[in-house]
PDB file of N, CA and C in Angstrom:
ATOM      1  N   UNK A   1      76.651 137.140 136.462  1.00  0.00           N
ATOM      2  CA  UNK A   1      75.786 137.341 137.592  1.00  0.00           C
ATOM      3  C   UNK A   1      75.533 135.983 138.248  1.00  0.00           C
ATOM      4  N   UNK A   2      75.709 135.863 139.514  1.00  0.00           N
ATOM      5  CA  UNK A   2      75.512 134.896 140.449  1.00  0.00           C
ATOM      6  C   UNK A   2      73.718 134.377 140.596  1.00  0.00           C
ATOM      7  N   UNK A   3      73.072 133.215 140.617  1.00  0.00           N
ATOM      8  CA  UNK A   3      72.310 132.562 140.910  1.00  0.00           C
ATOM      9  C   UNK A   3      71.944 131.753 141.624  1.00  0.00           C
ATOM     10  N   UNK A   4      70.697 130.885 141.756  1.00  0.00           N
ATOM     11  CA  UNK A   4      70.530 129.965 142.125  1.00  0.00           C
ATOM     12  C   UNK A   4      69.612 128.994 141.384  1.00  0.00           C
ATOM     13  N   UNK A   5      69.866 127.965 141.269  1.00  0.00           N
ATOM     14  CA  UNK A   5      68.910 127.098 139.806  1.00  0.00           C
ATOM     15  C   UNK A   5      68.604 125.960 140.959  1.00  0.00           C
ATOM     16  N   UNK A   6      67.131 125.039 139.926  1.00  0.00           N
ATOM     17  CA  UNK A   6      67.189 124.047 140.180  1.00  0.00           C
ATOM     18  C   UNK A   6      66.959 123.600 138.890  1.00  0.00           C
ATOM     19  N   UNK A   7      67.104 122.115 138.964  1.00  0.00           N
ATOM     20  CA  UNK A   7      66.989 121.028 137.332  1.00  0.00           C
ATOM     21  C   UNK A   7      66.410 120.190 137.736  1.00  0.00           C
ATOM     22  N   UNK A   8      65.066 120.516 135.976  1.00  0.00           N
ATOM     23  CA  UNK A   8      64.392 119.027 136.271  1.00  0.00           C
ATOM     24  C   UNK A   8      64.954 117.578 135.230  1.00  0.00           C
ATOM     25  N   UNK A   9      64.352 116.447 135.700  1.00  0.00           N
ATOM     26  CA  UNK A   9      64.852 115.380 135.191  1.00  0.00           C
ATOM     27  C   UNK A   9      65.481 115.516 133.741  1.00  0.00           C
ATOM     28  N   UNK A  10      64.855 116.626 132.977  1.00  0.00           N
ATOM     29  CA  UNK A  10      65.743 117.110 131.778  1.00  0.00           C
ATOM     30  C   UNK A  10      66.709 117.696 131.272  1.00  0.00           C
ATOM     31  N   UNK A  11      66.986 117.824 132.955  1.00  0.00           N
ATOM     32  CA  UNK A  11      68.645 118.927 132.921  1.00  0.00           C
ATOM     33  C   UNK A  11      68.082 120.324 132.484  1.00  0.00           C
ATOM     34  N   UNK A  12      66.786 120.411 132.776  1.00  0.00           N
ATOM     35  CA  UNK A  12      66.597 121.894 131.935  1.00  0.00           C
ATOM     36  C   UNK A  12      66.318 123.147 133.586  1.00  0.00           C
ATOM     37  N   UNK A  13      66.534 123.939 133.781  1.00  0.00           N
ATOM     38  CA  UNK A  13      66.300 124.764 134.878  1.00  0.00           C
ATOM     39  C   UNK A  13      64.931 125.085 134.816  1.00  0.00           C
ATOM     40  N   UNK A  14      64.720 124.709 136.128  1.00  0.00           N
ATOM     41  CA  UNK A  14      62.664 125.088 136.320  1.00  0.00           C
ATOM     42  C   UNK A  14      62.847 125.840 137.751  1.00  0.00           C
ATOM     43  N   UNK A  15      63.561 126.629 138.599  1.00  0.00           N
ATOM     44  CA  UNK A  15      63.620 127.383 139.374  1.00  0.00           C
ATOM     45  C   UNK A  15      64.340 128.495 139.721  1.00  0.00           C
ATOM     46  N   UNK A  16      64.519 129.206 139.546  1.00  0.00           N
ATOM     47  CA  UNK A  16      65.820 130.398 139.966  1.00  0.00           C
ATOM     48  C   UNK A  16      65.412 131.252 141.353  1.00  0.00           C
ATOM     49  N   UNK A  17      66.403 131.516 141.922  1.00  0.00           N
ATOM     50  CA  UNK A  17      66.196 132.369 143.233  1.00  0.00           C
ATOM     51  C   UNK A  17      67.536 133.204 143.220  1.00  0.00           C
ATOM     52  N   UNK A  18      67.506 134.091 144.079  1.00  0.00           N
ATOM     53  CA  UNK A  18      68.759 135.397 144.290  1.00  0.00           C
ATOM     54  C   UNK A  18      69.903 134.851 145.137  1.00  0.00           C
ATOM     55  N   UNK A  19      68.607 133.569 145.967  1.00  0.00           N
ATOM     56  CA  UNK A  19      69.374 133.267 147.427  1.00  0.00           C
ATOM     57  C   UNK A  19      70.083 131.979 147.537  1.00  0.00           C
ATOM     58  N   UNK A  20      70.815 131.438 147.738  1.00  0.00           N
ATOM     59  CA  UNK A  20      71.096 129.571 148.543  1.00  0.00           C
ATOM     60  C   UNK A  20      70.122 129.195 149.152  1.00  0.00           C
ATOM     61  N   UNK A  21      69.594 128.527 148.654  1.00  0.00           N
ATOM     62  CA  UNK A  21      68.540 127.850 149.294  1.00  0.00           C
ATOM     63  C   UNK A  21      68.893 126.323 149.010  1.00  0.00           C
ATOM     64  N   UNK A  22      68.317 125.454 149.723  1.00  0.00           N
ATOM     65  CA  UNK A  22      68.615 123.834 150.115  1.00  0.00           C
ATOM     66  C   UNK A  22      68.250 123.137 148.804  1.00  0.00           C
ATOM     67  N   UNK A  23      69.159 122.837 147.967  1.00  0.00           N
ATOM     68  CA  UNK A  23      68.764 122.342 146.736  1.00  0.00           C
ATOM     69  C   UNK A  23      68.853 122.619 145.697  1.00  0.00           C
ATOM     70  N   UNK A  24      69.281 124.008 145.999  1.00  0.00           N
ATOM     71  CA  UNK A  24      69.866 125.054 144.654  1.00  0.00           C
ATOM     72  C   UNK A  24      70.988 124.890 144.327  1.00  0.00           C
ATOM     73  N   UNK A  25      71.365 125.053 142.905  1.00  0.00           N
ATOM     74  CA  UNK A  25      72.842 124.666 142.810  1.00  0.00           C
ATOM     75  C   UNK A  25      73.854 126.477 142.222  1.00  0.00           C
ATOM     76  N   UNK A  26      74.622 126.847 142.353  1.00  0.00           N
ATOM     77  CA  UNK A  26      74.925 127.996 142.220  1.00  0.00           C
ATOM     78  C   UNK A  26      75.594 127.908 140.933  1.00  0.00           C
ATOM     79  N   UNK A  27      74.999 129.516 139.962  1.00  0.00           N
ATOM     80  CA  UNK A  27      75.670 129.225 138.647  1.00  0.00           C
ATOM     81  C   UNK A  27      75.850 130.639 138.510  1.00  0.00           C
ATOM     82  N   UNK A  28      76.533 130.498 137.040  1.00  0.00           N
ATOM     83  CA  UNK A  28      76.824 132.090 136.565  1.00  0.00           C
ATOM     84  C   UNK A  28      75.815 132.314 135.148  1.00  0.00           C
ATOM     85  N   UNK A  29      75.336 132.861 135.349  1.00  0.00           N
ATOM     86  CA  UNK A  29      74.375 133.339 134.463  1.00  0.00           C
ATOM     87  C   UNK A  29      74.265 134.869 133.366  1.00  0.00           C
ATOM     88  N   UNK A  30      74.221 135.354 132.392  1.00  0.00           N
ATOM     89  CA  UNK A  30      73.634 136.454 131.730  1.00  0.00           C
ATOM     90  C   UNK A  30      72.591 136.880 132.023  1.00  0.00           C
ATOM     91  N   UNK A  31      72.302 138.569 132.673  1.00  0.00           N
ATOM     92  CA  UNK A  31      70.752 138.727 132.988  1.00  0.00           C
ATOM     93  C   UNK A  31      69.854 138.524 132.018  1.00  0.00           C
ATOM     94  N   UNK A  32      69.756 138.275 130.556  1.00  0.00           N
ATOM     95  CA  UNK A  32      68.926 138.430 129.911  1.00  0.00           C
ATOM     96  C   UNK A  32      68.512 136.395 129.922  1.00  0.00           C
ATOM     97  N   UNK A  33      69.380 135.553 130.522  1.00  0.00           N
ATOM     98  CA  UNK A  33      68.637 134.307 130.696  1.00  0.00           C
ATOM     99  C   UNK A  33      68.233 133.986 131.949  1.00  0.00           C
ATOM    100  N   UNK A  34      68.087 135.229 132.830  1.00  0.00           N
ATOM    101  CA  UNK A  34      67.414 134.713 134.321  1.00  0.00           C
ATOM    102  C   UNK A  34      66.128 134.631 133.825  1.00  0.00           C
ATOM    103  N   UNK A  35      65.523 134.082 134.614  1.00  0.00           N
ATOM    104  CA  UNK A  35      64.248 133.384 134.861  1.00  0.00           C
ATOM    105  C   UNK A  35      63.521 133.151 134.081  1.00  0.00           C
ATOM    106  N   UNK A  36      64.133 132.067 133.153  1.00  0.00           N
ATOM    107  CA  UNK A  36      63.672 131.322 132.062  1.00  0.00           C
ATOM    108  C   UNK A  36      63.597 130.225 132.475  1.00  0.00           C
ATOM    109  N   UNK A  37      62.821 129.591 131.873  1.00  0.00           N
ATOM    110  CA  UNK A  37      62.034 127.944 133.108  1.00  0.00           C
ATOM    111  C   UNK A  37      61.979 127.073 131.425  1.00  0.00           C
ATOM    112  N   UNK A  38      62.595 126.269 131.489  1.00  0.00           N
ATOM    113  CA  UNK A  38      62.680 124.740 130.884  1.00  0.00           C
ATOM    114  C   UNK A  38      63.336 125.537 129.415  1.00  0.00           C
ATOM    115  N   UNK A  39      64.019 126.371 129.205  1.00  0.00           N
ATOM    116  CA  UNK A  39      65.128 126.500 127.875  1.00  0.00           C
ATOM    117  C   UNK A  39      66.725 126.172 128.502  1.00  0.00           C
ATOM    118  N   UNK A  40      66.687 126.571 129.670  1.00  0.00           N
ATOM    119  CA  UNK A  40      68.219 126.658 129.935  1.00  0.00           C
ATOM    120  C   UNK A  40      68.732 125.318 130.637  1.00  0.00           C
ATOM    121  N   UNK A  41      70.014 125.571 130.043  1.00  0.00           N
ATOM    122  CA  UNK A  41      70.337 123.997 131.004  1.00  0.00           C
ATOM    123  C   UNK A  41      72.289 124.457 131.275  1.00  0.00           C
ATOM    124  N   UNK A  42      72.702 123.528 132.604  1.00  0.00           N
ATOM    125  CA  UNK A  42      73.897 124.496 133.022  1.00  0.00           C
ATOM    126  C   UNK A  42      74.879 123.223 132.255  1.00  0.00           C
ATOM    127  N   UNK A  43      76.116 124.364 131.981  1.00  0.00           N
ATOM    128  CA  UNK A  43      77.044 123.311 131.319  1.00  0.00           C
ATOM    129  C   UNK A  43      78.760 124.112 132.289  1.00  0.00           C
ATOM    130  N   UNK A  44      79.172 123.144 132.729  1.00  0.00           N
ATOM    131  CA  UNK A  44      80.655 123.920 132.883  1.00  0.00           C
ATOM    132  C   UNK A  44      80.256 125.039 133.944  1.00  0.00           C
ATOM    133  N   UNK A  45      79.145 124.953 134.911  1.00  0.00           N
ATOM    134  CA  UNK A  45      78.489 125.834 135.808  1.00  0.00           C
ATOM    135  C   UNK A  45      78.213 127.059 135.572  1.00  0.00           C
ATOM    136  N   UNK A  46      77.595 127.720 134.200  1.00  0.00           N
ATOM    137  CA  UNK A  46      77.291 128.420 133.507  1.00  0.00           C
ATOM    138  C   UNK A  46      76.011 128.261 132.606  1.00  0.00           C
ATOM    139  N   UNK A  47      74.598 129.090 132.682  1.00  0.00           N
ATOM    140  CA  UNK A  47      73.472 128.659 132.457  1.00  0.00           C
ATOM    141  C   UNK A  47      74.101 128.968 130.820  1.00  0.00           C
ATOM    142  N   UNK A  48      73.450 128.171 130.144  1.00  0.00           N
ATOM    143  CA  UNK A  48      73.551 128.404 128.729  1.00  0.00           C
ATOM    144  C   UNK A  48      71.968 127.784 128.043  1.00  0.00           C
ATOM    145  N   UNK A  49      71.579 129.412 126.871  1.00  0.00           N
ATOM    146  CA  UNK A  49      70.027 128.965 126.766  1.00  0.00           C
ATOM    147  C   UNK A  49      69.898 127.771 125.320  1.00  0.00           C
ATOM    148  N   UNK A  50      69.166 127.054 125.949  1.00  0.00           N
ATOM    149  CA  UNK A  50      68.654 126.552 124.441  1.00  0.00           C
ATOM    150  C   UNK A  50      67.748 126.853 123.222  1.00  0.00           C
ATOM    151  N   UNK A  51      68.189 127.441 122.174  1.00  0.00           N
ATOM    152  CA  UNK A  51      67.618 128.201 121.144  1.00  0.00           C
ATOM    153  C   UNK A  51      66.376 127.553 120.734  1.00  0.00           C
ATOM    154  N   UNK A  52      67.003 126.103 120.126  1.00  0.00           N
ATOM    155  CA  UNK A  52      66.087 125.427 119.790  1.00  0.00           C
ATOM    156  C   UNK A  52      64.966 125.318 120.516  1.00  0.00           C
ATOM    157  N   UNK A  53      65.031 124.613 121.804  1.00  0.00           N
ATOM    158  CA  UNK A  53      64.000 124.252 122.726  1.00  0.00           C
ATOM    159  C   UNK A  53      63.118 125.457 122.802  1.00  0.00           C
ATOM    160  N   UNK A  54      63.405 126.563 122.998  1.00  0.00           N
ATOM    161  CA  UNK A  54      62.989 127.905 123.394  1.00  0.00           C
ATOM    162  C   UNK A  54      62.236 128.089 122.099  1.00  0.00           C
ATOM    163  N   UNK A  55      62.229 128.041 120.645  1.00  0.00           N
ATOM    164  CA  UNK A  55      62.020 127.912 119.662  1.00  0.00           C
ATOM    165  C   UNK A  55      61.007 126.978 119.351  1.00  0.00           C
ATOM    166  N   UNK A  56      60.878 125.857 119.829  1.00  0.00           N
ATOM    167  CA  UNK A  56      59.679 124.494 119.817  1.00  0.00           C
ATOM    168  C   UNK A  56      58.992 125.606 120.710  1.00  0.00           C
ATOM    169  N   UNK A  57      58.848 125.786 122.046  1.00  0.00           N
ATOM    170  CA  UNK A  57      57.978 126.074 123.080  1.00  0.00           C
ATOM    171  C   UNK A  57      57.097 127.474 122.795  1.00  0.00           C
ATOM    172  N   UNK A  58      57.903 128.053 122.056  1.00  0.00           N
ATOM    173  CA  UNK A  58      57.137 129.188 121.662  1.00  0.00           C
ATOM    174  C   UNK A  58      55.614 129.036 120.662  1.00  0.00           C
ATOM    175  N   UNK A  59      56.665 128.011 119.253  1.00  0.00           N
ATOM    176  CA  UNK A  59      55.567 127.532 118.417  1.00  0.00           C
ATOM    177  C   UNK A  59      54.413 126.991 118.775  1.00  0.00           C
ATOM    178  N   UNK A  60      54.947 126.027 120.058  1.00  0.00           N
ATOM    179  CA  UNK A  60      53.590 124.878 120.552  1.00  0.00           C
ATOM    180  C   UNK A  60      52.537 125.871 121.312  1.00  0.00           C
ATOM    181  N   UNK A  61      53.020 127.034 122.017  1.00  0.00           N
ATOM    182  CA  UNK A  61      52.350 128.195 122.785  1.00  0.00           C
ATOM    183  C   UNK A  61      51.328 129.011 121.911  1.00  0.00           C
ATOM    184  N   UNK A  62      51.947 129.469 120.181  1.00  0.00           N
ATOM    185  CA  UNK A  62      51.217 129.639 119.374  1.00  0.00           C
ATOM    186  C   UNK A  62      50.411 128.901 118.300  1.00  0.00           C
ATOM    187  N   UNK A  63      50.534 127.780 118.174  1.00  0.00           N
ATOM    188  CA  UNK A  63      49.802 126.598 117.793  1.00  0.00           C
ATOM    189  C   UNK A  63      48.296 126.277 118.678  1.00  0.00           C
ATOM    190  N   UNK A  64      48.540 126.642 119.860  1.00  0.00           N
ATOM    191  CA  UNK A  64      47.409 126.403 120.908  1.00  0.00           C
ATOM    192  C   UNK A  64      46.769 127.347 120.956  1.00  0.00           C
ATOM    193  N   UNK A  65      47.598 128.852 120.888  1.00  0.00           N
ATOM    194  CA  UNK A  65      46.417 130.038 120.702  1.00  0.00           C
ATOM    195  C   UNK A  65      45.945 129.281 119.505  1.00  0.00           C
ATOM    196  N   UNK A  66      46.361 129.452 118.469  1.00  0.00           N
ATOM    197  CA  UNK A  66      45.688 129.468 116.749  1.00  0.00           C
ATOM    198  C   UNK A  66      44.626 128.512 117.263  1.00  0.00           C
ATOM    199  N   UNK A  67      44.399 127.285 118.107  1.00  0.00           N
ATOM    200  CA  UNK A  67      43.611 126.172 118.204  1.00  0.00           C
ATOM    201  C   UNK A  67      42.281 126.952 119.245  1.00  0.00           C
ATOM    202  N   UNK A  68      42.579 127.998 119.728  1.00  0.00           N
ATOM    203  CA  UNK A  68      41.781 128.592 120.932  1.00  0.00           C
ATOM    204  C   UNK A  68      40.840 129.409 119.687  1.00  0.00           C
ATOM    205  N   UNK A  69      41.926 130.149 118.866  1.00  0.00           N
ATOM    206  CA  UNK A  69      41.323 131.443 118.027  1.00  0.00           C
ATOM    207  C   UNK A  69      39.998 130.006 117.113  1.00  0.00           C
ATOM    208  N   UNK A  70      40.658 128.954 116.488  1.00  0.00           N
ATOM    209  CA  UNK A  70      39.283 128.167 115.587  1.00  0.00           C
ATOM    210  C   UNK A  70      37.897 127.936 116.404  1.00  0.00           C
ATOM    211  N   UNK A  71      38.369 127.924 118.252  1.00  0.00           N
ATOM    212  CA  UNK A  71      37.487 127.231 118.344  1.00  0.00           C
ATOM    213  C   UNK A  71      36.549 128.512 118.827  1.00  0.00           C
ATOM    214  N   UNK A  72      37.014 129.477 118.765  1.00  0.00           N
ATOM    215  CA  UNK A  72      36.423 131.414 119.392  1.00  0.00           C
ATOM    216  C   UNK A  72      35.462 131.672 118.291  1.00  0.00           C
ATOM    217  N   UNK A  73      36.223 131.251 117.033  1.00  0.00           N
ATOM    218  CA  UNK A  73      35.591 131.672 115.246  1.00  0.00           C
ATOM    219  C   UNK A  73      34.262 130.689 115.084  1.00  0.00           C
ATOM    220  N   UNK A  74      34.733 129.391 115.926  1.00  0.00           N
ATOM    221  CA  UNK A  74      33.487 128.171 115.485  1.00  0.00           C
ATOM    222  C   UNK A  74      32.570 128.861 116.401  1.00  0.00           C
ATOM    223  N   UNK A  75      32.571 129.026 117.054  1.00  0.00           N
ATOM    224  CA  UNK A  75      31.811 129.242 118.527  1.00  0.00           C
ATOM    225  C   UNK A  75      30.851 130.590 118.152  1.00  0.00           C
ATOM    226  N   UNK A  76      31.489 131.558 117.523  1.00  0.00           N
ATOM    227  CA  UNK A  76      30.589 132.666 117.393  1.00  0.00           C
ATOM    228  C   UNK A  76      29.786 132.479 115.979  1.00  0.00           C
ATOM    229  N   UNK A  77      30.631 131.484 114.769  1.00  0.00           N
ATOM    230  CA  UNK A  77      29.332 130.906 113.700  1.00  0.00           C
ATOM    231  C   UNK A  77      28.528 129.942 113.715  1.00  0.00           C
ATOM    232  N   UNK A  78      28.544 129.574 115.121  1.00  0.00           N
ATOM    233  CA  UNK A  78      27.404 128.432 115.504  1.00  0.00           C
ATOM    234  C   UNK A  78      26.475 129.555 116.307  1.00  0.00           C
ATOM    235  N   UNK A  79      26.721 130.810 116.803  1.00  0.00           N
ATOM    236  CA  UNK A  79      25.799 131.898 117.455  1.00  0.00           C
ATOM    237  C   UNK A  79      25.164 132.428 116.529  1.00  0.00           C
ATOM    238  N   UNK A  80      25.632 132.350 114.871  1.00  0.00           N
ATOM    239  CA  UNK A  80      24.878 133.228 113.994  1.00  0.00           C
ATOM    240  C   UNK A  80      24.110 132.250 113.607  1.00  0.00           C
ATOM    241  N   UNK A  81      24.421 130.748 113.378  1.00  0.00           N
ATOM    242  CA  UNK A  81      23.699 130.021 112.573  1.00  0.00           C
ATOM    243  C   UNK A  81      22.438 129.598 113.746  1.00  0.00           C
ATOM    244  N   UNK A  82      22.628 130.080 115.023  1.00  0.00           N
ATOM    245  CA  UNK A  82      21.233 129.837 115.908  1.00  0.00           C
ATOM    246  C   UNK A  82      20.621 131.056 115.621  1.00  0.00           C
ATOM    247  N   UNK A  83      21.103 131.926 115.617  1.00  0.00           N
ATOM    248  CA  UNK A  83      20.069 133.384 115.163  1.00  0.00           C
ATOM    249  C   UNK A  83      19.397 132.876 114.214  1.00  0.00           C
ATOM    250  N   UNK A  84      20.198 132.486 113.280  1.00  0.00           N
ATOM    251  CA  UNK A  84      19.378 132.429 111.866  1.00  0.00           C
ATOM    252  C   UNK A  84      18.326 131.757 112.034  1.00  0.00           C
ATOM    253  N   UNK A  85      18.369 130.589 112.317  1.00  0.00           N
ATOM    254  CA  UNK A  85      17.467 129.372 112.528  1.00  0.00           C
ATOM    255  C   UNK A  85      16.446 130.157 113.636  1.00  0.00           C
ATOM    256  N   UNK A  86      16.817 130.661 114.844  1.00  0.00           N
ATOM    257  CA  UNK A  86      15.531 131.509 115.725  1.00  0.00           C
ATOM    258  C   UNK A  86      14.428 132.356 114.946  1.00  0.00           C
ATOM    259  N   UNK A  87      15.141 133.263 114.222  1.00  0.00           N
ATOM    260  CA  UNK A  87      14.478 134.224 113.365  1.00  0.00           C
ATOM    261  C   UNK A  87      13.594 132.826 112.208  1.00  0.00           C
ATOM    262  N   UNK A  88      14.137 132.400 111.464  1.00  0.00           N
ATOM    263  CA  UNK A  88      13.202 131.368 110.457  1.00  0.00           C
ATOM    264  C   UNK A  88      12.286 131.286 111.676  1.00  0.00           C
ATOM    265  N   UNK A  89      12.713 130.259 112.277  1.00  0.00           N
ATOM    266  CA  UNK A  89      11.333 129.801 113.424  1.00  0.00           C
ATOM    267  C   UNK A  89      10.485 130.777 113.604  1.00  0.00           C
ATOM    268  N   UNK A  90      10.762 131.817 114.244  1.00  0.00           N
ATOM    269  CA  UNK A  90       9.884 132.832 114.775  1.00  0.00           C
ATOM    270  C   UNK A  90       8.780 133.793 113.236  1.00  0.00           C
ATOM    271  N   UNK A  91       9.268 133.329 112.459  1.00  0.00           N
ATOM    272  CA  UNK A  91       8.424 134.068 111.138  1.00  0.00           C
ATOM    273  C   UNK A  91       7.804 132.926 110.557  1.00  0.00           C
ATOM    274  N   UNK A  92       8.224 131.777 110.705  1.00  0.00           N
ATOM    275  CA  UNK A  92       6.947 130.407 110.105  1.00  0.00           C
ATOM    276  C   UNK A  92       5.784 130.516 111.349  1.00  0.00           C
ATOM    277  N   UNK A  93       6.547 130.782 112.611  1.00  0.00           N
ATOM    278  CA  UNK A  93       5.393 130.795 113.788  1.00  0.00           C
ATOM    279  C   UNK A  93       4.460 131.952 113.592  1.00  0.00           C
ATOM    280  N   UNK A  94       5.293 133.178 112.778  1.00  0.00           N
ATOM    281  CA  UNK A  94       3.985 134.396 112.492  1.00  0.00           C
ATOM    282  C   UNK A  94       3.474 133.928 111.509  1.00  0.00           C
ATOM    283  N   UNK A  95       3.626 133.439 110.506  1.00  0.00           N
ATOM    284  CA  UNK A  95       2.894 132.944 109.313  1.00  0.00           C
ATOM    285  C   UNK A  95       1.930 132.148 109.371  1.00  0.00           C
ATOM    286  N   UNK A  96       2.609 131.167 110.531  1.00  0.00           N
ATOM    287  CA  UNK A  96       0.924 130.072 110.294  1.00  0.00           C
ATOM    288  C   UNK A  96      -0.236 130.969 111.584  1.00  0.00           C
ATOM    289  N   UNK A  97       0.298 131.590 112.124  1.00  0.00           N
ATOM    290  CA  UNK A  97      -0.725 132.225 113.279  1.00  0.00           C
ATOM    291  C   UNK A  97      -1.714 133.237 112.108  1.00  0.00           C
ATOM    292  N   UNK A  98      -1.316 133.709 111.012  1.00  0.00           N
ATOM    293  CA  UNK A  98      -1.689 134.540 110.388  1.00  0.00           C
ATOM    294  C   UNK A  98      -2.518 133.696 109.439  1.00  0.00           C
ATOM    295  N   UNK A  99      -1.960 132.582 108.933  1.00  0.00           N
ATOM    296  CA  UNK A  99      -2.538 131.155 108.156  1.00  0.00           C
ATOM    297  C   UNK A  99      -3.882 131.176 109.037  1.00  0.00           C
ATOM    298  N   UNK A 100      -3.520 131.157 110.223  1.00  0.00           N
ATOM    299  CA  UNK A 100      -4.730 130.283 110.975  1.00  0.00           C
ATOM    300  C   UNK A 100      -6.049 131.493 111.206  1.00  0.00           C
ATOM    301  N   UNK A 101      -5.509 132.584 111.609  1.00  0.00           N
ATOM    302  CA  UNK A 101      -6.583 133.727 111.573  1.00  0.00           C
ATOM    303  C   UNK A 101      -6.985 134.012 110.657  1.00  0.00           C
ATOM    304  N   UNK A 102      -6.217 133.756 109.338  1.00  0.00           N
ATOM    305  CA  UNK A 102      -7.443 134.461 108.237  1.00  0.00           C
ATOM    306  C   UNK A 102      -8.443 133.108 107.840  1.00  0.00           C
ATOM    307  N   UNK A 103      -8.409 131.844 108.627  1.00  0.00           N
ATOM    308  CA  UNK A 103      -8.825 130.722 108.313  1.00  0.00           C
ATOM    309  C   UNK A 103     -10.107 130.646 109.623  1.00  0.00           C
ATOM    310  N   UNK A 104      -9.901 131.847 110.162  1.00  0.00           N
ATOM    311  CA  UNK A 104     -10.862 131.286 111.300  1.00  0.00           C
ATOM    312  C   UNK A 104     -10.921 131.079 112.560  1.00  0.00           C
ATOM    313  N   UNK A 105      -9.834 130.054 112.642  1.00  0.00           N
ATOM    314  CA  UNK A 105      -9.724 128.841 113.425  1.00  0.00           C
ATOM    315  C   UNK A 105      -9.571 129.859 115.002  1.00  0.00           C
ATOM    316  N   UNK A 106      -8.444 131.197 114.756  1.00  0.00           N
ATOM    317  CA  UNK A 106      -8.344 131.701 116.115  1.00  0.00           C
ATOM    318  C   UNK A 106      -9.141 132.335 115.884  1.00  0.00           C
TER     319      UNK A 106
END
């Protein structure tokens, strides 16, 4: 199948279009590697994908969720450990009000 690519400084394809457009270079491609952005790179004017690369980019994609998911997990046990601490507060504040009324004072 006929294309249109562009390459960035890594030789890796970061654009595809249907059409010629000013800058595009024309290749032959497999539909299942159109519009893949920074795995493919053209050799012999034929996109060919890179496993590996495609393989790093995925991991680093799920490495960053996993880093999103610690900070989702920290985030909601710093919400329980303020409950906790609200509730203490709010029952030393009934206690001494109760301290203080059976003392008089209110």
């Amino acid at each position: 199948m006929k294309s249109f690519v562009t390459v960035n400084s890594d030789g890796y394809i970061d654009m595809w279009s249907n059409h010629k457009l000013e800058g595009f270079i024309e290749v032959e491609t497999a539909e299942n590697n159109m519009n893949l952005i920074n795995v493919c790179k053209i050799e012999n004017g034929k996109v060919v994908l890179d496993e590996k690369r495609q393989q790093e980019i995925i991991a680093s994609q799920r490495a960053e969720k996993t880093e999103l998911e610690l900070l989702k997990q920290e985030n909601a046990d710093m919400m329980l450990y303020v409950a906790e601490v609200e509730q203490k507060t709010q029952q030393d504040n009934a206690d001494l009000l109760l301290s203080l009324a059976e003392a008089g004072v209110l």
